[in-house]
Each structure stands twice: as structure tokens, then as C-alpha cells.
Protein backbone atom coordinates (compact mmCIF):
# COMPACT_ATOMS: atom_id res chain seq x y z
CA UNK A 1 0.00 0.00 0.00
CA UNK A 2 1.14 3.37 -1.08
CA UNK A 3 2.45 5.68 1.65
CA UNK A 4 -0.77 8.24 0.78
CA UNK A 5 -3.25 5.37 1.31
CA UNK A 6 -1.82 4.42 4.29
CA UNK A 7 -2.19 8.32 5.50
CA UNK A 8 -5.57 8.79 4.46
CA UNK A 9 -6.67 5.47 5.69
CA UNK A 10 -5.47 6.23 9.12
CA UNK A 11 -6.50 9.85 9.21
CA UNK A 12 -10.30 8.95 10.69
CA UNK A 13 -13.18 11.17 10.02
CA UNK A 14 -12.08 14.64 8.36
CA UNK A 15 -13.27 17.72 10.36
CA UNK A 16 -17.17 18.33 9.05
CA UNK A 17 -17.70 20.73 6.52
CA UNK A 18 -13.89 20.94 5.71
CA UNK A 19 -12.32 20.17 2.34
CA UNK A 20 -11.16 16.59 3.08
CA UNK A 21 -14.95 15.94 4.41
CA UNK A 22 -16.90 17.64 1.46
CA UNK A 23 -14.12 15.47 -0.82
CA UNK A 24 -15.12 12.65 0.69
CA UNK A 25 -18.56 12.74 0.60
CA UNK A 26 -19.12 13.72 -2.63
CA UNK A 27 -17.23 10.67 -3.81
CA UNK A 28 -19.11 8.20 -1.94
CA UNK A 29 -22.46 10.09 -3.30
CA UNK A 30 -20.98 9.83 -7.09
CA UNK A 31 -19.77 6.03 -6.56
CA UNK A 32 -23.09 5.47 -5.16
CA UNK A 33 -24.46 6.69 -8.11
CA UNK A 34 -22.04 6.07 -10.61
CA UNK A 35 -19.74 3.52 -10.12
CA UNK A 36 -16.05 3.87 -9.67
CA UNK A 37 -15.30 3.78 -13.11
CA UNK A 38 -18.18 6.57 -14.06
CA UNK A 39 -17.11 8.88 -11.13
CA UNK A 40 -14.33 11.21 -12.81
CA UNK A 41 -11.90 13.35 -10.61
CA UNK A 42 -13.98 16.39 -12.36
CA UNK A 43 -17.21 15.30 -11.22
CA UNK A 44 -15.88 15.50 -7.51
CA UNK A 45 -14.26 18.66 -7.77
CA UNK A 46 -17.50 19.92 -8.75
CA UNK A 47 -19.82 17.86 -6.39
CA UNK A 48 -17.43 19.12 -3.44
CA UNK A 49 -17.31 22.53 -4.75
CA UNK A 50 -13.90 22.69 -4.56
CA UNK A 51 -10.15 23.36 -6.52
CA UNK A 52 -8.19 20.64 -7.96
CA UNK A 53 -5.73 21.94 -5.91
CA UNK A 54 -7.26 21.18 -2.72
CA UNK A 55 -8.24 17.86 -3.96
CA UNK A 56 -4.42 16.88 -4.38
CA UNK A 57 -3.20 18.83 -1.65
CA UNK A 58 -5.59 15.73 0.91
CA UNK A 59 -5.50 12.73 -1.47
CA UNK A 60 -2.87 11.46 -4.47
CA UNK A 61 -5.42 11.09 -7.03
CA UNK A 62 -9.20 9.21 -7.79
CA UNK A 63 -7.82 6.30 -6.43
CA UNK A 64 -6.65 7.43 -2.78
CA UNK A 65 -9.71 9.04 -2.70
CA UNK A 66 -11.88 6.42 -3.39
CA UNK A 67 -10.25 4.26 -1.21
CA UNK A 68 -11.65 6.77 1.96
CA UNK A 69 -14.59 7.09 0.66
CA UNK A 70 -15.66 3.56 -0.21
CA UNK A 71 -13.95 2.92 3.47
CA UNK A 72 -16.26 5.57 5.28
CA UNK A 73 -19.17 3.98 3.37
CA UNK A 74 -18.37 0.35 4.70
CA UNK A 75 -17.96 1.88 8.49
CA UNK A 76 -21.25 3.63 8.09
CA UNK A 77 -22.75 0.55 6.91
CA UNK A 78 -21.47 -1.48 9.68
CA UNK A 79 -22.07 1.31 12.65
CA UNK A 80 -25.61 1.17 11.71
CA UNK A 81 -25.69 -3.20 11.63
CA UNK A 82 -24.25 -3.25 14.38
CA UNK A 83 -26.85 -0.98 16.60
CA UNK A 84 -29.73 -3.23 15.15
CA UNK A 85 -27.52 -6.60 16.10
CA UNK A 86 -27.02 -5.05 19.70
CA UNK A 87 -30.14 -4.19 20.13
CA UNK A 88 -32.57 -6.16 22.79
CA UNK A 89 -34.75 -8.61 21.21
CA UNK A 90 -34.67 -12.46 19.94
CA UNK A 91 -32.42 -13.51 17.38
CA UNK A 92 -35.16 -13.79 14.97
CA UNK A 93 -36.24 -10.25 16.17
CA UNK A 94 -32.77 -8.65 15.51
CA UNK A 95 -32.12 -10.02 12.52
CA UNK A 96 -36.03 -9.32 10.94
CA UNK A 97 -35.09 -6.02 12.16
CA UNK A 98 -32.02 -6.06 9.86
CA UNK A 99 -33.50 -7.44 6.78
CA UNK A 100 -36.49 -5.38 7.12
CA UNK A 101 -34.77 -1.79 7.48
CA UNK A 102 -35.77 1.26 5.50
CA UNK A 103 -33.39 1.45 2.28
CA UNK A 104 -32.99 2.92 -0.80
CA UNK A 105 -33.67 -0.31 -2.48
CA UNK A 106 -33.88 1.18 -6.07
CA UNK A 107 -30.32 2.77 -5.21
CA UNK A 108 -28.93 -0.40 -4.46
CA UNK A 109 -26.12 -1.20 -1.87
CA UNK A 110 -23.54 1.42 -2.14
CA UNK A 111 -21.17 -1.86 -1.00
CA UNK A 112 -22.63 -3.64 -3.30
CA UNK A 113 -22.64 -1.54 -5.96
CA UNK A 114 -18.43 -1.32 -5.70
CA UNK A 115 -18.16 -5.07 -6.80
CA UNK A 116 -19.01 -4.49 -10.32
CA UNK A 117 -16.50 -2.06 -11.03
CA UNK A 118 -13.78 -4.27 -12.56
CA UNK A 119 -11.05 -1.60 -11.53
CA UNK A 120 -12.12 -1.98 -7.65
CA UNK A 121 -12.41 -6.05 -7.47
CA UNK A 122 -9.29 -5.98 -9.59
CA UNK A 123 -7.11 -3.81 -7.17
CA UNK A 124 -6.51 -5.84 -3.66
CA UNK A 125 -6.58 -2.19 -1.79
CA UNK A 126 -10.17 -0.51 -3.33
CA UNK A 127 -11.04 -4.51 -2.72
CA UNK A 128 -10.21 -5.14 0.73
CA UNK A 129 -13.09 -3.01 2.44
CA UNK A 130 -15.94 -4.57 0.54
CA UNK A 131 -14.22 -7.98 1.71
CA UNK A 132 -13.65 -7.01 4.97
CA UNK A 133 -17.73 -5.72 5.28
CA UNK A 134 -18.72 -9.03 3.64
CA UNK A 135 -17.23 -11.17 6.47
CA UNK A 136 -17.73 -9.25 9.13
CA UNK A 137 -21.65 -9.01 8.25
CA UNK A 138 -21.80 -12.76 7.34
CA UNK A 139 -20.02 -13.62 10.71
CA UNK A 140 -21.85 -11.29 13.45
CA UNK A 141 -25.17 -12.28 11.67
CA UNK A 142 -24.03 -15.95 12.80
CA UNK A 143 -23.32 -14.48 16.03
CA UNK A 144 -26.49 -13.57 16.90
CA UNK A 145 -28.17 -17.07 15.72
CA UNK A 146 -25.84 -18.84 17.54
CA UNK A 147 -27.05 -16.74 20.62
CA UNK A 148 -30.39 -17.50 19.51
CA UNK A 149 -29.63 -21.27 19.87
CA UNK A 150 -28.08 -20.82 22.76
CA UNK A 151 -31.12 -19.15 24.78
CA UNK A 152 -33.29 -22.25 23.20
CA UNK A 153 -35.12 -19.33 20.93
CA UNK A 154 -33.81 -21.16 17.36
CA UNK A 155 -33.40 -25.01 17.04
CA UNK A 156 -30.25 -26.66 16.92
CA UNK A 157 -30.70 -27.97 13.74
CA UNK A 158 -30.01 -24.58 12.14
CA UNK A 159 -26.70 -24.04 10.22
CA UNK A 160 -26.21 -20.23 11.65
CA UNK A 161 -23.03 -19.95 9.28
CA UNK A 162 -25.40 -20.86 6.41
CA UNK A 163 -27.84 -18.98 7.25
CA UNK A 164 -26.01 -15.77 7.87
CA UNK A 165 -24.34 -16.18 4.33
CA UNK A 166 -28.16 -16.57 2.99
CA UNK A 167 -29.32 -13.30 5.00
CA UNK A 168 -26.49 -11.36 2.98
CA UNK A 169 -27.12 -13.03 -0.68
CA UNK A 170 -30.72 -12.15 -0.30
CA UNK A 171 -30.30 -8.78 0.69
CA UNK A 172 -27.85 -8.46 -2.28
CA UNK A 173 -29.76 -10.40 -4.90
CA UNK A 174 -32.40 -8.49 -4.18
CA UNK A 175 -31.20 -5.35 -4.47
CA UNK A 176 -30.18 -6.66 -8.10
CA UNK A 177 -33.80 -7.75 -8.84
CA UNK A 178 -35.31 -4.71 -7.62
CA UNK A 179 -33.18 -2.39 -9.78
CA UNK A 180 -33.38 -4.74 -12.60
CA UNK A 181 -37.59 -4.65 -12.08
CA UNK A 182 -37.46 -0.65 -11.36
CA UNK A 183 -39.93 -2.04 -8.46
CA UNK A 184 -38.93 -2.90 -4.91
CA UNK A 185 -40.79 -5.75 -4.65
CA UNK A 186 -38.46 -8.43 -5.60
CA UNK A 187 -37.01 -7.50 -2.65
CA UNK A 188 -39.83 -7.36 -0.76
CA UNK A 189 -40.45 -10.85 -1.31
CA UNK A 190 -37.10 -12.01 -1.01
CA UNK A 191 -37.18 -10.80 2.28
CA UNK A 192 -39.96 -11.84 3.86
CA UNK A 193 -39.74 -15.00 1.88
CA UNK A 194 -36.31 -15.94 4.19
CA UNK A 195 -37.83 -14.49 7.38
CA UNK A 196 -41.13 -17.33 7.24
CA UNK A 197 -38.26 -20.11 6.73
CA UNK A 198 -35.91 -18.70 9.71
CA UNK A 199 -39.39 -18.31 11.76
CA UNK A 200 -40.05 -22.58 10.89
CA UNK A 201 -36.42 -22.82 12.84
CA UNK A 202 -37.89 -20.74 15.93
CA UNK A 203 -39.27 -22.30 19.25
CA UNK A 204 -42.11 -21.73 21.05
CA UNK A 205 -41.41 -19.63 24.25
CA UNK A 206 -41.40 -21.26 27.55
């Protein structure tokens, strides 16, 4: 990893409404939108409202820039998992909660969205975040079924690594049918579709 990667990965959270925050931003915005390949160093000057100057003076080019935003993104992502996982509530209940969250379904996942720009899966650094999101969501939504089994709220006959892995390619594929539909409900039904099979793998309460 280049020496300005490593500094703007490490920097944290720019002060808001400075340069390096507006910079920011307006790339995730513009990959959101766009794609990493379709968001031009241009674009984000003028989303940020801001020199070119400035923009090289924080980052070495689209790339290091990217690389914070699409970072900043995947924390966001996970901050706001995380509250719903930690939340009080069954297993089933936290994880309902997760799949049945208000999104921008149309929008897609701005995660998501990053893995079909060939230049990002292709280079190991823009790559590593969306890996690193990946696991961690398939492995803390295994978390909290294995608590589930644990408290005797899901049987024991349910794979929670399995069904973790299914939780995230639903949300994903769904996002792709949606947007492919112009219509939510492909994802609609997706969801609630895995929720009445992980409710068949619930117990009754004592």
C-alpha cells in the first residue's frame, strides 16, 4: 500500500464541513451513483465545490480518494448493523429487524454496488473493504443465531453460518432484482420470503 493510502486510511473522520470531508462525501455520493469507473476526478471537484488543488493537496489522485470514501461507506454501513444486532430482542427479532430496514432499495447497496467495477475487485486495496464488510456481516449475523440457539429461541438444527451467508445473498440479490424490475418488490419478497423459513427454525417460548 502506497504511503498516501496508508495516510488517508489512518487519518479517521475529516473535520465536518472541511475540504477533506466535502471530498469525501461527494465521492461516496458519485460512486453510489455512478460507479467507480463513471465517477471522474472532475465530477468531484464539482460535487465538493472545490479546486483541484485542494483535492491533491488531501489525497494522491481518484484512487486514494476512493479508497476513503468507499472505506467511510463500509464503516457507516457497519455502525448502523451493528446498533440493530445489539439491540434487545430475539435472534429472529434482531435479525427481521435487519432485513427489514428502511433502504434505498432502487439505489442499491452502495457496498454492493463497488463489486461491479472491474477496476475496484481488480485492485486488492479498493477490494479489501468490501471484503472485509462481507465477512464481518456474514459472521456477526451468525453471532447472533448462535445466541439465539443458545437461549433455546432457534433449534439446533439450524446451520447459523449458512444462514447468515443466505441473510447477505438475499439482501444483495435483491437489491439486483429490484433495480433490474425498477420495483422494490423483488425484494420485498425475497425478504420476507427468508424471514417465514428462519421463523419454521424458531421455538415456542417457555
Amino acid at each position: 500500500m502506497s504511503s498516501t493510502r496508508d495516510s488517508a486510511a489512518a487519518a479517521g473522520t475529516p473535520p465536518p464541513g472541511s475540504t477533506q470531508e466535502r471530498l469525501v462525501i461527494s465521492t461516496q455520493e458519485l460512486l453510489w451513483e455512478r460507479g467507480y469507473v463513471g465517477t471522474s476526478p472532475k465530477a468531484i471537484l464539482q460535487r465538493a465545490g472545490v479546486g483541484q488543488g485542494s483535492m491533491y493537496h488531501h489525497f494522491a489522485g481518484k484512487s486514494d480518494l476512493a479508497l476513503a470514501a468507499i472505506r467511510r461507506t463500509a464503516d457507516d454501513m457497519r455502525a448502523a448493523a451493528e446498533e440493530i444486532f445489539s439491540a434487545p430482542g430475539t435472534a429472529y427479532d434482531r435479525v427481521a429487524a435487519y432485513l427489514l430496514r428502511e433502504r434505498q432499495v432502487l439505489r442499491g447497496c452502495p457496498i454492493g454496488r463497488m463489486t461491479q467495477d472491474r477496476d475496484v475487485v481488480q485492485d486488492p486495496e479498493l477490494r479489501a473493504p468490501l471484503d472485509e464488510m462481507f465477512g464481518w456481516l456474514r459472521h456477526r449475523i451468525a453471532e447472533v443465531l448462535a445466541e439465539g440457539q443458545r437461549h433455546g429461541e432457534l433449534s439446533d438444527a439450524l446451520d447459523p453460518s449458512a444462514v447468515a451467508a443466505s441473510v447477505a445473498a438475499v439482501v444483495q440479490g435483491g437489491y439486483v432484482l429490484a433495480r433490474a424490475a425498477e420495483d422494490p418488490a423483488p425484494f420485498d419478497a425475497a425478504v420476507h420470503g427468508l424471514l417465514a423459513l428462519l421463523a419454521a427454525q424458531t421455538t415456542p417460548a417457555p
